[in-house]
N, C-alpha and C. Protein backbone atom coordinates (compact mmCIF):
# COMPACT_ATOMS: atom_id res chain seq x y z
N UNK A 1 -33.25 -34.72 13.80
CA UNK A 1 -32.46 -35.93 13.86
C UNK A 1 -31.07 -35.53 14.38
N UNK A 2 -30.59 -35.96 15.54
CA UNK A 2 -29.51 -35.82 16.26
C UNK A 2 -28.35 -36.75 15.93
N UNK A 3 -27.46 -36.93 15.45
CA UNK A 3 -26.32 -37.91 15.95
C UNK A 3 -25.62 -37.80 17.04
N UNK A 4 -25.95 -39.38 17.58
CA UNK A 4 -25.22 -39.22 18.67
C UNK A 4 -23.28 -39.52 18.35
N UNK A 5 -22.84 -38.84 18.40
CA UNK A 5 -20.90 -39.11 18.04
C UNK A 5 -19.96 -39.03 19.34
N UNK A 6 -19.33 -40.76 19.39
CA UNK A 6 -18.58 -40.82 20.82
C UNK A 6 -17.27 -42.12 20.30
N UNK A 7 -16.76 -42.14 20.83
CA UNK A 7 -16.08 -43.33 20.44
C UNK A 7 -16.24 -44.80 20.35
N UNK A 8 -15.52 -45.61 19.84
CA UNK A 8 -15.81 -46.34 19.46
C UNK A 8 -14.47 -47.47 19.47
N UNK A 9 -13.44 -46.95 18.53
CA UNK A 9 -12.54 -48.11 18.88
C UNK A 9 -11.44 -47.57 19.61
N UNK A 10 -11.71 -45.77 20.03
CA UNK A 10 -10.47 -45.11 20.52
C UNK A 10 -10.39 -45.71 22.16
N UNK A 11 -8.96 -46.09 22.63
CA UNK A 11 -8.73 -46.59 23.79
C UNK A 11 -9.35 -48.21 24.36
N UNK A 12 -9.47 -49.12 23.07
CA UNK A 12 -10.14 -50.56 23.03
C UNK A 12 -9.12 -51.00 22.37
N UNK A 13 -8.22 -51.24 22.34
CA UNK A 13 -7.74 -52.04 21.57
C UNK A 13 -8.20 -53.19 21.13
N UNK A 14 -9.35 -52.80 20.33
CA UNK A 14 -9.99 -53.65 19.59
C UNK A 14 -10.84 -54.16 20.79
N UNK A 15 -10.77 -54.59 22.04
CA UNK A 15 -11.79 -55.70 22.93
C UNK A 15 -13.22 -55.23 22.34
N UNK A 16 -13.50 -56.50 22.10
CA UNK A 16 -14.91 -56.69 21.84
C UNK A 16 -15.99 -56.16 22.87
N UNK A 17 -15.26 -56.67 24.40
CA UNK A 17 -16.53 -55.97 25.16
C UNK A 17 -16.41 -54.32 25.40
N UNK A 18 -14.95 -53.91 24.92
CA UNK A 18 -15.19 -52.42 25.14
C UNK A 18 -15.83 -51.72 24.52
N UNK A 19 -15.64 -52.14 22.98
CA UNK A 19 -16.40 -51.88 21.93
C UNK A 19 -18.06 -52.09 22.00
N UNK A 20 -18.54 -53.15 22.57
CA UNK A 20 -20.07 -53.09 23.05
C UNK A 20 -20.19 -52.25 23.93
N UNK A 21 -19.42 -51.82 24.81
CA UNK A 21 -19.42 -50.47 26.02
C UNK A 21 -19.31 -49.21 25.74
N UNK A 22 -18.85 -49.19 24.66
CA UNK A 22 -19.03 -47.70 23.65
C UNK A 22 -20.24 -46.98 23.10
N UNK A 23 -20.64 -48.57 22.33
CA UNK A 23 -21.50 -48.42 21.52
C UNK A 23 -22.97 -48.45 22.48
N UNK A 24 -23.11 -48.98 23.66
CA UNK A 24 -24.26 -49.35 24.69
C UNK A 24 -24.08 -47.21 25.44
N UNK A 25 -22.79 -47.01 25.48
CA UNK A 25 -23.08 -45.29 26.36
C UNK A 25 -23.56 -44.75 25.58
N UNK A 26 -23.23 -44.75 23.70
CA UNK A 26 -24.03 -43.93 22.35
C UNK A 26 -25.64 -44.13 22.29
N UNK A 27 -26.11 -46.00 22.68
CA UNK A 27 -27.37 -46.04 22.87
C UNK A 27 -28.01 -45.43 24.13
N UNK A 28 -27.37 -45.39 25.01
CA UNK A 28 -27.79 -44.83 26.15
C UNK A 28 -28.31 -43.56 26.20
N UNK A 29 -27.09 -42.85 25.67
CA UNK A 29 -27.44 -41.24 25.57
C UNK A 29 -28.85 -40.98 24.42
N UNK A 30 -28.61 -41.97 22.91
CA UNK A 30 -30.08 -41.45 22.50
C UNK A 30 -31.04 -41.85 23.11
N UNK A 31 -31.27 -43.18 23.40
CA UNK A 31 -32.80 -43.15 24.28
C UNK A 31 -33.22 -41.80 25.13
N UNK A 32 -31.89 -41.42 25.65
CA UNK A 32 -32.72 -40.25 26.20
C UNK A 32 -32.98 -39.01 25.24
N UNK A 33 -32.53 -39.04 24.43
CA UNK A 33 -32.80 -38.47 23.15
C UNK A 33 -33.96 -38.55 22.75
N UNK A 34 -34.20 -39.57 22.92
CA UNK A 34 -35.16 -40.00 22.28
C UNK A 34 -36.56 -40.03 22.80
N UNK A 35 -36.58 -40.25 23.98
CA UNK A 35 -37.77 -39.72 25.09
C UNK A 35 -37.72 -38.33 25.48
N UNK A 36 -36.68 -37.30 24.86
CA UNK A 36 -37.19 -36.39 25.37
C UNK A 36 -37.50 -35.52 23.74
N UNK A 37 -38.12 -36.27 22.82
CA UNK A 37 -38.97 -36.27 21.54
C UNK A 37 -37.94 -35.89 20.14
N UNK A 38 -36.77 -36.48 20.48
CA UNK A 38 -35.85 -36.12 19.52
C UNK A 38 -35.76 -37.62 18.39
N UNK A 39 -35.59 -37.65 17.01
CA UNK A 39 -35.13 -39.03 16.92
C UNK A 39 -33.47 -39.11 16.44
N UNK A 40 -32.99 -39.98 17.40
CA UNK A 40 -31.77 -39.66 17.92
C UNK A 40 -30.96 -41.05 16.89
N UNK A 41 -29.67 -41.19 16.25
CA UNK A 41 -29.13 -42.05 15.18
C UNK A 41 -27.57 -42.39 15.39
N UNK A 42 -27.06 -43.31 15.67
CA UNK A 42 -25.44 -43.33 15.48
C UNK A 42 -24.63 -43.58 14.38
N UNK A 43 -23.81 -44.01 13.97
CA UNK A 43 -23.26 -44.24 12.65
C UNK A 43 -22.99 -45.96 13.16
N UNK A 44 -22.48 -45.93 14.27
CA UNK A 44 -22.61 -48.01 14.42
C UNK A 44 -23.51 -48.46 14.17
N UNK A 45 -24.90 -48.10 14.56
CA UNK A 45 -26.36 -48.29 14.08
C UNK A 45 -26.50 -48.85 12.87
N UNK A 46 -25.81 -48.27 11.82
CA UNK A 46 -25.94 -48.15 10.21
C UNK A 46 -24.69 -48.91 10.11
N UNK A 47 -23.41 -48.67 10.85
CA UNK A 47 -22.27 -49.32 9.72
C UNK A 47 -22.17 -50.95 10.60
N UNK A 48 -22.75 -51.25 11.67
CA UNK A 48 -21.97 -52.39 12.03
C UNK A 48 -22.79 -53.60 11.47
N UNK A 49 -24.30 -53.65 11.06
CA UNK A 49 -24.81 -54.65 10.23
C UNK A 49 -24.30 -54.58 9.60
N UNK A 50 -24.42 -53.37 8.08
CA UNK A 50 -23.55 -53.80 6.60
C UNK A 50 -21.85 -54.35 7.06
N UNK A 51 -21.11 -53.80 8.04
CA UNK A 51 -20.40 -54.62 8.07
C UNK A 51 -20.21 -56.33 8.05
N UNK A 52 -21.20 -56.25 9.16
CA UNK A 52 -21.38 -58.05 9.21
C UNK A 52 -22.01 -58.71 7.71
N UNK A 53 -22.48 -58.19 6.80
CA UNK A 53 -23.42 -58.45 5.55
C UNK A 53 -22.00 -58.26 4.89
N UNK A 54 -20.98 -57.50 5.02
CA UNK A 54 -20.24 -57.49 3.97
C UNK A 54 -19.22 -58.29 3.99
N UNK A 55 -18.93 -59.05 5.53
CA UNK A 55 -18.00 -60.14 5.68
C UNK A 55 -16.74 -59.45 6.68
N UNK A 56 -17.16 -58.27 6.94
CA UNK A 56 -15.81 -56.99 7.50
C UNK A 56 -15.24 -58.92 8.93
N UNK A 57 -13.88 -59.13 8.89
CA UNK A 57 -13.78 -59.58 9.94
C UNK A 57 -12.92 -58.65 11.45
N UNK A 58 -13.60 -57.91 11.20
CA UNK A 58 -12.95 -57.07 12.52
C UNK A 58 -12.86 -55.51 12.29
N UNK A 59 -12.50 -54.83 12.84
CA UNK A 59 -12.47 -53.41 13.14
C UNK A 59 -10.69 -53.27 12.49
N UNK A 60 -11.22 -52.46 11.57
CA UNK A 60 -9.63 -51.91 10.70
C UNK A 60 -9.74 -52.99 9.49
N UNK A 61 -10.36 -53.76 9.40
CA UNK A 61 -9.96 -54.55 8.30
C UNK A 61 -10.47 -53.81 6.93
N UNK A 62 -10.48 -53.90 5.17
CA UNK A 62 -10.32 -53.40 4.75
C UNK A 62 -11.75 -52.68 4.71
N UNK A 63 -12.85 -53.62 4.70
CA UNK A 63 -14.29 -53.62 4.96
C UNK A 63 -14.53 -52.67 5.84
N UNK A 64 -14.25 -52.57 6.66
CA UNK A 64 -14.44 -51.76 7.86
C UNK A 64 -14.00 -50.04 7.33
N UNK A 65 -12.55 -49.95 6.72
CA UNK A 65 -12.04 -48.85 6.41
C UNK A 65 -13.13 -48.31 5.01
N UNK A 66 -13.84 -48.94 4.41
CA UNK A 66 -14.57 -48.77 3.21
C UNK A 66 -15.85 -48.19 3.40
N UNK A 67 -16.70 -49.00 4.76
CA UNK A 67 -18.19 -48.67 5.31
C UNK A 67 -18.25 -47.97 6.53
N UNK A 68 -17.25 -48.23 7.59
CA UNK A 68 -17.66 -47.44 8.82
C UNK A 68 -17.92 -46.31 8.93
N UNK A 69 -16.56 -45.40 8.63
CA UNK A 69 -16.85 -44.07 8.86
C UNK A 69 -17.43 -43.21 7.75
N UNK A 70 -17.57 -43.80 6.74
CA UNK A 70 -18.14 -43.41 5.29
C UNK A 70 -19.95 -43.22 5.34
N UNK A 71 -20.24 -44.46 6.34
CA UNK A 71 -21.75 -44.64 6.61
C UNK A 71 -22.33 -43.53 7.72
N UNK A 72 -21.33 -43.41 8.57
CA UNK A 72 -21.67 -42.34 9.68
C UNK A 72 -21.89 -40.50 8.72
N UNK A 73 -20.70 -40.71 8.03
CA UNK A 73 -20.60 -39.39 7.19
C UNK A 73 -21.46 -38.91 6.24
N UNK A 74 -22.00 -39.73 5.85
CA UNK A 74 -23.50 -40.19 4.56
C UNK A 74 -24.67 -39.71 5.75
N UNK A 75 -24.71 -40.90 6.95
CA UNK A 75 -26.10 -40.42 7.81
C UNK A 75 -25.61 -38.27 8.62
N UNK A 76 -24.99 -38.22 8.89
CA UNK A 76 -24.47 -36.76 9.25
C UNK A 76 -25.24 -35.89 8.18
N UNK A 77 -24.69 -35.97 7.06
CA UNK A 77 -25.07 -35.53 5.91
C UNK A 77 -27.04 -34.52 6.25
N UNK A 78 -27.79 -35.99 6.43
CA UNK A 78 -29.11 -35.75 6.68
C UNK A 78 -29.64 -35.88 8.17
N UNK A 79 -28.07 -35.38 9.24
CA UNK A 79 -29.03 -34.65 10.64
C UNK A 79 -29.01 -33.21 10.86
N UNK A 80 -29.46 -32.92 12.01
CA UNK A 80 -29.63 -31.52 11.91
C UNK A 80 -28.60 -31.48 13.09
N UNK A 81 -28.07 -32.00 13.78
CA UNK A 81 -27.13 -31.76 14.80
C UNK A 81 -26.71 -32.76 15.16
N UNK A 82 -25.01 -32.76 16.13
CA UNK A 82 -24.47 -33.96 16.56
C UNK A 82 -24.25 -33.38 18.09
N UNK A 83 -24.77 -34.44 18.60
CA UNK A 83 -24.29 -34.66 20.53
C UNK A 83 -22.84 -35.29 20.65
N UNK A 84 -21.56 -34.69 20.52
CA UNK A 84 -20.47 -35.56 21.17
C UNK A 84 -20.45 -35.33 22.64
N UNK A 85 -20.33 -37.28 22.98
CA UNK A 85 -19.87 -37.66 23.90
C UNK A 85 -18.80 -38.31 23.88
N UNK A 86 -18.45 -38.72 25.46
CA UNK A 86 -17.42 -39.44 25.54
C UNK A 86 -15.83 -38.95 25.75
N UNK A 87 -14.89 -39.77 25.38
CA UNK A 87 -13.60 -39.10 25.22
C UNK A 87 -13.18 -39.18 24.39
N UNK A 88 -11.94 -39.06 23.74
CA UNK A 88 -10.88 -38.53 23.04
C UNK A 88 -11.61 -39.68 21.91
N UNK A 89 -11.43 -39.07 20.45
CA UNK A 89 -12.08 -40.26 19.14
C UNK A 89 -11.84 -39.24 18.10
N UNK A 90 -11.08 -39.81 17.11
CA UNK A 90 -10.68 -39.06 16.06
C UNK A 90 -11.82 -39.07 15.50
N UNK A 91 -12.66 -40.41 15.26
CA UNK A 91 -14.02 -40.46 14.45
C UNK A 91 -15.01 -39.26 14.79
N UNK A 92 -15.42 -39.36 15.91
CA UNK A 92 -16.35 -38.56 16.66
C UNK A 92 -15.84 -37.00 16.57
N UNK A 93 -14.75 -36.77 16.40
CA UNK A 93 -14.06 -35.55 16.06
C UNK A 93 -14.53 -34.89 14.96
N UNK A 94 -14.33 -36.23 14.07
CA UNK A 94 -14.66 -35.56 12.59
C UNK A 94 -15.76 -35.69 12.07
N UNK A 95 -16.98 -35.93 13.01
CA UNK A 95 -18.15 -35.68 12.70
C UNK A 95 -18.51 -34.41 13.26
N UNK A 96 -18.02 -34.39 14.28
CA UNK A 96 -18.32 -32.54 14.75
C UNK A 96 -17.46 -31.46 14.44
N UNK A 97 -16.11 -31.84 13.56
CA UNK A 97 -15.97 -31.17 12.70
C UNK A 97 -16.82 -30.71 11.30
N UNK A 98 -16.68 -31.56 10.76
CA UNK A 98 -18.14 -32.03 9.72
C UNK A 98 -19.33 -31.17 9.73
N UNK A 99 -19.97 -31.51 11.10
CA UNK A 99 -21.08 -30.98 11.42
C UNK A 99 -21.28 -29.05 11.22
N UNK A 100 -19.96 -28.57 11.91
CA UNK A 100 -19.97 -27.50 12.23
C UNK A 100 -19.63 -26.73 10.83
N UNK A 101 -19.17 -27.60 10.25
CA UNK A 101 -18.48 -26.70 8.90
C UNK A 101 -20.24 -26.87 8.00
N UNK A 102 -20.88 -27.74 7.80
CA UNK A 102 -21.47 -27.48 7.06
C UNK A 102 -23.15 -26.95 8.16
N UNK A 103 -22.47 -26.18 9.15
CA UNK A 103 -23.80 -24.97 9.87
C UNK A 103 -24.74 -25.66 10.66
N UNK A 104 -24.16 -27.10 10.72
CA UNK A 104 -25.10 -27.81 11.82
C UNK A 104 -25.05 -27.43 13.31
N UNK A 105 -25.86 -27.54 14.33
CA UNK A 105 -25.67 -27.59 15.69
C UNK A 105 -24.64 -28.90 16.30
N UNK A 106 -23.80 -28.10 17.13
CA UNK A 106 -22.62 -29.29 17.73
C UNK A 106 -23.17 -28.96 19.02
N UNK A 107 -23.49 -30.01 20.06
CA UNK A 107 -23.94 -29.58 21.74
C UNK A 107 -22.65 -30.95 22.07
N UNK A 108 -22.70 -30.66 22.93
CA UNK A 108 -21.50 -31.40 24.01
C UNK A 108 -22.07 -31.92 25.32
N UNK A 109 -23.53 -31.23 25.51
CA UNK A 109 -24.67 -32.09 26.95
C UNK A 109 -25.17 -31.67 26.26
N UNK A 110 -25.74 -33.36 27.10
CA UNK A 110 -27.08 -33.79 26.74
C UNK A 110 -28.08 -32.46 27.05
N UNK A 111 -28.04 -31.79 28.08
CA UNK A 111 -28.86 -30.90 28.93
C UNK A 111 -28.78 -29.54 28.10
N UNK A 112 -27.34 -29.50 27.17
CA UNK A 112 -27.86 -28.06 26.07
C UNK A 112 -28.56 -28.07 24.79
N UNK A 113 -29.22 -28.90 24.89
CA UNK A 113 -29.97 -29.55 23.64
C UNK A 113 -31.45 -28.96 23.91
N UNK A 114 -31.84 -28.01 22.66
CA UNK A 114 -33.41 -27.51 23.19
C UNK A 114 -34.18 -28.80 23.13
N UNK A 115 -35.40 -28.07 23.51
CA UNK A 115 -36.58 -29.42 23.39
C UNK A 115 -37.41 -29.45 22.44
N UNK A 116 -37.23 -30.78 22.13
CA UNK A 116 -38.17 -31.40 20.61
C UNK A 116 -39.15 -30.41 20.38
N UNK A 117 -39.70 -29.62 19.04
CA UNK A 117 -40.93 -29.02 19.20
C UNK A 117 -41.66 -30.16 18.60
């Protein structure tokens, strides 16, 4: 199980469609993850329903500061490696910080990633 970790609200000021443009390059990259026999997971995946279930109205609100990055850090927990993409993201930072401290694989391409056995 791979996480994919990229940004998200870094360099959006908040726009909604950038934020779907973030989150659509994170889906992007696992599908291919995912066809090439990996099963590939983001933390928006997991935190942006319970957000909407919990009433979060927006990105930063208190909801948001309680489930987002807390949910990504919980799913990390149970992968075996994180793919950062993208650019500059404190979030995505501190999952491959995260990652590395507790002996996980950090790859940076897609293309240094062995293949699924």
């Amino acid at each position: 199980m791979i996480l994919v970790a990229g940004p998200y609200r870094s360099g959006t000021s908040d726009d909604p469609a950038l934020l779907k443009a973030n989150v659509r390059a994170m889906n992007d990259v696992a599908l291919d993850l995912f066809r090439a026999g990996h099963l590939p997971v983001t933390g928006e995946a997991l935190a942006l329903p319970l957000l909407e279930s919990a009433g979060s109205t927006g990105p930063g609100d208190a909801l948001f500061q309680e489930i987002f990055h807390p949910a990504a850090e919980r799913l990390l927990a149970r992968c075996d490696a994180v793919l950062r993409i993208g650019g500059p993201s404190e979030g995505a930072d501190r999952m491959t910080d995260q990652a590395r401290a507790a002996g996980k694989a950090v790859y940076a391409r897609l293309a240094d990633i062995p293949a699924a056995r």
